[in-house]
N, C-alpha and C. Protein backbone atom coordinates (compact mmCIF):
# COMPACT_ATOMS: atom_id res chain seq x y z
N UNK A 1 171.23 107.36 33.40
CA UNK A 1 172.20 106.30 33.27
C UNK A 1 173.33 106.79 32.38
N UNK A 2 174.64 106.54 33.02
CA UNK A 2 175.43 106.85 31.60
C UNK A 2 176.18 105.74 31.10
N UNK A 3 176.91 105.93 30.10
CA UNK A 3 177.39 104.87 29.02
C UNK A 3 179.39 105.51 29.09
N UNK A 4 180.07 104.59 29.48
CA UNK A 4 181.38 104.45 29.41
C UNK A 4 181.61 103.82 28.17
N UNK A 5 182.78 104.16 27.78
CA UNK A 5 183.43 102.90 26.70
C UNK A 5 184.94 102.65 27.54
N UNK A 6 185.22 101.97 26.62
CA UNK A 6 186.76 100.84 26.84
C UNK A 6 186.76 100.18 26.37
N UNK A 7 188.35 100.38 25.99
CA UNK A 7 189.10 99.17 24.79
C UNK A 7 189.44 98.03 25.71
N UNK A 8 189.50 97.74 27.14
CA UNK A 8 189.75 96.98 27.58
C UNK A 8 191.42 96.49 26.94
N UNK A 9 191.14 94.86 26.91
CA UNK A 9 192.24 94.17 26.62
C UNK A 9 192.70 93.91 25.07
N UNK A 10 191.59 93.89 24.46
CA UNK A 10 191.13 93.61 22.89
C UNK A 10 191.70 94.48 22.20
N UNK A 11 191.78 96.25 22.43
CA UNK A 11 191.91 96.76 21.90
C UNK A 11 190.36 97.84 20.87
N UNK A 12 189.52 96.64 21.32
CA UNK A 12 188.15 97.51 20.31
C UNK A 12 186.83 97.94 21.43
N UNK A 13 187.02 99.45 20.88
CA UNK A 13 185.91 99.67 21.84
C UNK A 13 184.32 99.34 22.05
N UNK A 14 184.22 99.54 23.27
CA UNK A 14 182.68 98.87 23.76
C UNK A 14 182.47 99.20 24.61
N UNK A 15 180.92 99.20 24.44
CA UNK A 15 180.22 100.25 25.33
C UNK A 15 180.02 99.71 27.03
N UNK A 16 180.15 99.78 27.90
CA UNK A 16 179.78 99.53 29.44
C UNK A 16 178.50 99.73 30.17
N UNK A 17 177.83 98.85 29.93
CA UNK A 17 176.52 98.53 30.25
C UNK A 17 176.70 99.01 31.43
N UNK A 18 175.80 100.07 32.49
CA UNK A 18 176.15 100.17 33.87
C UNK A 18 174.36 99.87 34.58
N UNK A 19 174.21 99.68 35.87
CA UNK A 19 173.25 99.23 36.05
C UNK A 19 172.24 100.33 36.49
N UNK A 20 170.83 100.38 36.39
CA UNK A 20 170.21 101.88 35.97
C UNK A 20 169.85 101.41 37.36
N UNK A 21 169.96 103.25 38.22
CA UNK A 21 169.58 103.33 39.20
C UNK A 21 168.78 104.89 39.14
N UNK A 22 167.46 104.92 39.92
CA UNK A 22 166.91 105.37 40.24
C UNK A 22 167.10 106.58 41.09
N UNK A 23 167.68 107.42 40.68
CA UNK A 23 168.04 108.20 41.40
C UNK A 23 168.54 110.06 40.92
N UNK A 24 168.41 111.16 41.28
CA UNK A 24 168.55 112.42 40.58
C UNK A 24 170.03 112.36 40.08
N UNK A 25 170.06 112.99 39.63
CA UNK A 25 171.42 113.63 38.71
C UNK A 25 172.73 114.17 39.64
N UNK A 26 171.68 114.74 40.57
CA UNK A 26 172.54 115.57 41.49
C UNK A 26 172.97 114.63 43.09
N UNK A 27 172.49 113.47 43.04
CA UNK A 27 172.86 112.41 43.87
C UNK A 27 174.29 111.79 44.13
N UNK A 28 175.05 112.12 44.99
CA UNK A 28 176.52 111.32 44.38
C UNK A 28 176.56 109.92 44.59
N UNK A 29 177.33 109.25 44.15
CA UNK A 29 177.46 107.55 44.52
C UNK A 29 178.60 107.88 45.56
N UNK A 30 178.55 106.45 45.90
CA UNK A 30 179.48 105.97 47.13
C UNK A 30 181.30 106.20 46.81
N UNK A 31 181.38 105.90 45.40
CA UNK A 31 182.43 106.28 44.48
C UNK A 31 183.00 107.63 44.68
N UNK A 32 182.04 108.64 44.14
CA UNK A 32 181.97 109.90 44.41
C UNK A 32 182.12 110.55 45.37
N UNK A 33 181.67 109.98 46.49
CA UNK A 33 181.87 110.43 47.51
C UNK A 33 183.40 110.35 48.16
N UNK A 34 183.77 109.11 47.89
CA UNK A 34 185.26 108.72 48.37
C UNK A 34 186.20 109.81 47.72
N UNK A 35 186.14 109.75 46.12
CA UNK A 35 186.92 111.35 45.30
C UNK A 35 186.45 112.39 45.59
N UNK A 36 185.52 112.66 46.16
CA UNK A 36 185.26 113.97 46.78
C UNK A 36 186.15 114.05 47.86
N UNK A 37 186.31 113.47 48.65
CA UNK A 37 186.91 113.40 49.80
C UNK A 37 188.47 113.63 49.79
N UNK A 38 188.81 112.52 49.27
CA UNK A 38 190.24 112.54 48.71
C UNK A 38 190.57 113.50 48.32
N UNK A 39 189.94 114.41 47.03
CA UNK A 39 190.59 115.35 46.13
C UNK A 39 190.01 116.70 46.56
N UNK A 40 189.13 116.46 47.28
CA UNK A 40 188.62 118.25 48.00
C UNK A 40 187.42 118.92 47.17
N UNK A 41 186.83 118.04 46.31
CA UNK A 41 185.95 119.01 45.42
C UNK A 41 184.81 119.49 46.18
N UNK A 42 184.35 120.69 45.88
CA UNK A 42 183.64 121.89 46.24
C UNK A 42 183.32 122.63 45.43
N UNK A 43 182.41 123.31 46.12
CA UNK A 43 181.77 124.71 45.01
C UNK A 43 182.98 125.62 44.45
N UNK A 44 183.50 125.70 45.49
CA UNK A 44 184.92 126.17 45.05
C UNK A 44 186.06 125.80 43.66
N UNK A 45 185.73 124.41 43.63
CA UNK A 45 186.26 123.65 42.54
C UNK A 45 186.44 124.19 41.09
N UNK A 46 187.45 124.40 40.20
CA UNK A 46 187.54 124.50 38.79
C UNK A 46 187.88 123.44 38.73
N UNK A 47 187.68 122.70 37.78
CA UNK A 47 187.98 121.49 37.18
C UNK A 47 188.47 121.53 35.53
N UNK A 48 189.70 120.89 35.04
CA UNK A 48 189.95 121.05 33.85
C UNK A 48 189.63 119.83 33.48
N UNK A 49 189.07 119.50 33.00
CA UNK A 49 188.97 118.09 31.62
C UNK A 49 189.56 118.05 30.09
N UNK A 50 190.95 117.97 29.97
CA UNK A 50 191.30 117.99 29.02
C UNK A 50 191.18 116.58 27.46
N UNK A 51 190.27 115.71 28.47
CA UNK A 51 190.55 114.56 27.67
C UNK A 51 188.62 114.51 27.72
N UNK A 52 188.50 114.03 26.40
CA UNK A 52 187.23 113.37 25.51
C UNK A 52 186.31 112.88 26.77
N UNK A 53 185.19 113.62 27.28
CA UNK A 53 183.88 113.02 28.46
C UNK A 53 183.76 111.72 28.11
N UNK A 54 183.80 110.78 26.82
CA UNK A 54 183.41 109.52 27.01
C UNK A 54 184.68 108.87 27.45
N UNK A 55 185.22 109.22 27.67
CA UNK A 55 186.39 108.13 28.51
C UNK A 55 185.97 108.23 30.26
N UNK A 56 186.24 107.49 30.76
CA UNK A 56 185.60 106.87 32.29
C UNK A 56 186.01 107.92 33.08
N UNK A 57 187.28 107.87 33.22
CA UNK A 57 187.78 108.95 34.31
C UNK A 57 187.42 110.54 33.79
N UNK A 58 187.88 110.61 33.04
CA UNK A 58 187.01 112.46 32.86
C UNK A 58 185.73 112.41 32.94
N UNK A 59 184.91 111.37 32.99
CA UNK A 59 183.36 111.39 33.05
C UNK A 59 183.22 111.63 33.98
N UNK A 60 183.49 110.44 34.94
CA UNK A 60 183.53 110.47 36.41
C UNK A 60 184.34 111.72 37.19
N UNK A 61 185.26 112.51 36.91
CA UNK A 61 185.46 113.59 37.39
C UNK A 61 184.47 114.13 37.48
N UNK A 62 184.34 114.68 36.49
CA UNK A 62 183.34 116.12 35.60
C UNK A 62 181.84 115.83 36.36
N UNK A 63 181.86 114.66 36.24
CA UNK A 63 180.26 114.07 36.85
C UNK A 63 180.56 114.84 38.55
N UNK A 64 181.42 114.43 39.10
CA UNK A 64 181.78 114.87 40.65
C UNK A 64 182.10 115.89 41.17
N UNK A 65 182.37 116.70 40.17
CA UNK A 65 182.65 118.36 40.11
C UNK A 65 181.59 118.99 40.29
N UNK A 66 180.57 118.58 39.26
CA UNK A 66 179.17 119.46 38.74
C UNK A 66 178.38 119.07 40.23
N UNK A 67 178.33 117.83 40.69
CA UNK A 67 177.30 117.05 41.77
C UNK A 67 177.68 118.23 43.01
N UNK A 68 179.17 118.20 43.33
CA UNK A 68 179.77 119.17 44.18
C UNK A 68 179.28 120.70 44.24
N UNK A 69 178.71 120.83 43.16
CA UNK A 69 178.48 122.71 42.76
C UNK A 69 179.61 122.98 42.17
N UNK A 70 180.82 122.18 41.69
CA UNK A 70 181.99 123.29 41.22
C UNK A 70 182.07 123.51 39.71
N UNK A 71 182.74 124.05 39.11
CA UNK A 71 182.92 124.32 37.99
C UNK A 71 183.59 123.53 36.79
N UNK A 72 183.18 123.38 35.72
CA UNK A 72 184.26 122.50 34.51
C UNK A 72 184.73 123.35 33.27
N UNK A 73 185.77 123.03 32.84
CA UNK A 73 186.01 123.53 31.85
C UNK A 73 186.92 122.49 30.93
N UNK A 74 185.82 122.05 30.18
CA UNK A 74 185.97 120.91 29.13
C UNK A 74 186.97 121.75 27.83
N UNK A 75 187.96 120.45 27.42
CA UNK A 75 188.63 121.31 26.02
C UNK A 75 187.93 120.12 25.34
N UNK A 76 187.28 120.80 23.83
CA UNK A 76 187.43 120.04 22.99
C UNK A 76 188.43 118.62 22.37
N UNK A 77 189.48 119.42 22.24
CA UNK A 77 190.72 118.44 22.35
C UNK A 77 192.17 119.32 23.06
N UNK A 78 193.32 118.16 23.06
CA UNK A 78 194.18 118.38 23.85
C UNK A 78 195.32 119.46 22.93
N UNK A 79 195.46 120.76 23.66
CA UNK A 79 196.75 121.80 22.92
C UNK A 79 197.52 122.33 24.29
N UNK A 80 198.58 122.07 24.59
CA UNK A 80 199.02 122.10 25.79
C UNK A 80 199.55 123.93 25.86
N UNK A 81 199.70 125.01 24.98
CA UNK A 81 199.42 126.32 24.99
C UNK A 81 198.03 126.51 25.61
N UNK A 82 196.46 126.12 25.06
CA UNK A 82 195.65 126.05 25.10
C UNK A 82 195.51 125.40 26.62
N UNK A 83 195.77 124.34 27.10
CA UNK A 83 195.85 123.77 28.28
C UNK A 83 195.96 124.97 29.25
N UNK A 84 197.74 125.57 29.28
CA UNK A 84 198.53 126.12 30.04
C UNK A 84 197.32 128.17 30.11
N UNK A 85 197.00 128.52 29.31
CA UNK A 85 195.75 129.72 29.26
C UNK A 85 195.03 129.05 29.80
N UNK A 86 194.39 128.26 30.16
CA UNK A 86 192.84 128.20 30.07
C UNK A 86 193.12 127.82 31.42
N UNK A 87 194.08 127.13 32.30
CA UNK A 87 194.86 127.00 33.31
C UNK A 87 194.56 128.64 34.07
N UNK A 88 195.53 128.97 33.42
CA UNK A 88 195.84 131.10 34.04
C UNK A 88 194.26 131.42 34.10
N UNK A 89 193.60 131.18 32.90
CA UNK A 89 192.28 132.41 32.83
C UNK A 89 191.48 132.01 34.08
N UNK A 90 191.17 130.45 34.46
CA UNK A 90 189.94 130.25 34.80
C UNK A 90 190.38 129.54 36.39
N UNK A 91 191.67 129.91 36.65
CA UNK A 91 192.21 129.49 37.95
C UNK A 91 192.08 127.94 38.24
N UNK A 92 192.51 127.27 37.36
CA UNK A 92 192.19 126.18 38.02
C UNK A 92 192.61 125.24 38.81
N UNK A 93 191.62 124.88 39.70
CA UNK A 93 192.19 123.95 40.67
C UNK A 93 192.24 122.27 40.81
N UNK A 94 191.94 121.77 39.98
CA UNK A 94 191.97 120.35 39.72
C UNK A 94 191.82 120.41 38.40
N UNK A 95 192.77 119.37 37.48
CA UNK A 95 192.75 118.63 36.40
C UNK A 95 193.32 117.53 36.84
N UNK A 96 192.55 116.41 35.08
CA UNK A 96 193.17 115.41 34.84
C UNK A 96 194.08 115.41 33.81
N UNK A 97 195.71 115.19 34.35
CA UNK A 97 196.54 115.48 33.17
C UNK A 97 197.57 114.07 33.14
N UNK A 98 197.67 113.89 32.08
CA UNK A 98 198.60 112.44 31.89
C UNK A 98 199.84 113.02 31.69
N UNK A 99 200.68 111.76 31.82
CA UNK A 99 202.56 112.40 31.66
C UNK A 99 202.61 111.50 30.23
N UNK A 100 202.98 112.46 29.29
CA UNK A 100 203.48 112.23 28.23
C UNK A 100 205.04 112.43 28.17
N UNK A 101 205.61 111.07 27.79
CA UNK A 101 206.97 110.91 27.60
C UNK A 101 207.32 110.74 26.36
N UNK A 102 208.67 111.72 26.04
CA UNK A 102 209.29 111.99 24.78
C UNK A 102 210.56 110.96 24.96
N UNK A 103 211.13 110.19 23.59
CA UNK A 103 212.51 109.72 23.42
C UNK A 103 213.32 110.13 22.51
N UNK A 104 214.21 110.30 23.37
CA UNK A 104 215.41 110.85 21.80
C UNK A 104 216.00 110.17 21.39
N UNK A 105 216.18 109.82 20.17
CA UNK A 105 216.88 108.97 19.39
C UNK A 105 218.21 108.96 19.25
């Protein structure tokens, strides 16, 4: 079973009760299956996870990568030098990356 969090609307995090199912590790859900589809993952797959496993969507990637046979390469935290290498070294072919917007004053 795994455990999500989210700040939801509130702002304070909490944990996401999910409902325990019976089933191997290596099983995909119906979920999974649809992002598999969509995004192409395979054995073939590198996967970057640049953002913290307890947040939903890098879970659920990383979870769909590994189920696939493909590869992850988790950063501790986010250094966009560090990002952009680890990118080159390990070829990768799928990340989750957010658009961070700058304003000038």
């Amino acid at each position: 079973m795994s455990m999500c969090y989210s700040s939801g609307t509130s702002g304070k995090l909490k944990g996401i009760k999910q409902a325990q199912v019976n089933e191997s590790f290596s099983a995909r859900t119906y979920g999974e299956k649809l992002l598999t589809k969509a995004v192409g993952f395979s054995e073939r797959t590198v996967y970057l996870s640049p953002a913290p496993l307890y947040h939903t969507a890098p879970y659920i990637w990383t979870r769909s990568v590994i189920r696939n046979g493909g590869c992850v390469v988790a950063m501790e935290e986010f250094d966009a030098e560090r990002c952009a290498s680890l990118i080159e070294t390990y070829q990768v072919s799928h990340a989750s990356l957010y658009p961070l917007c700058l304003y000038a004053c």
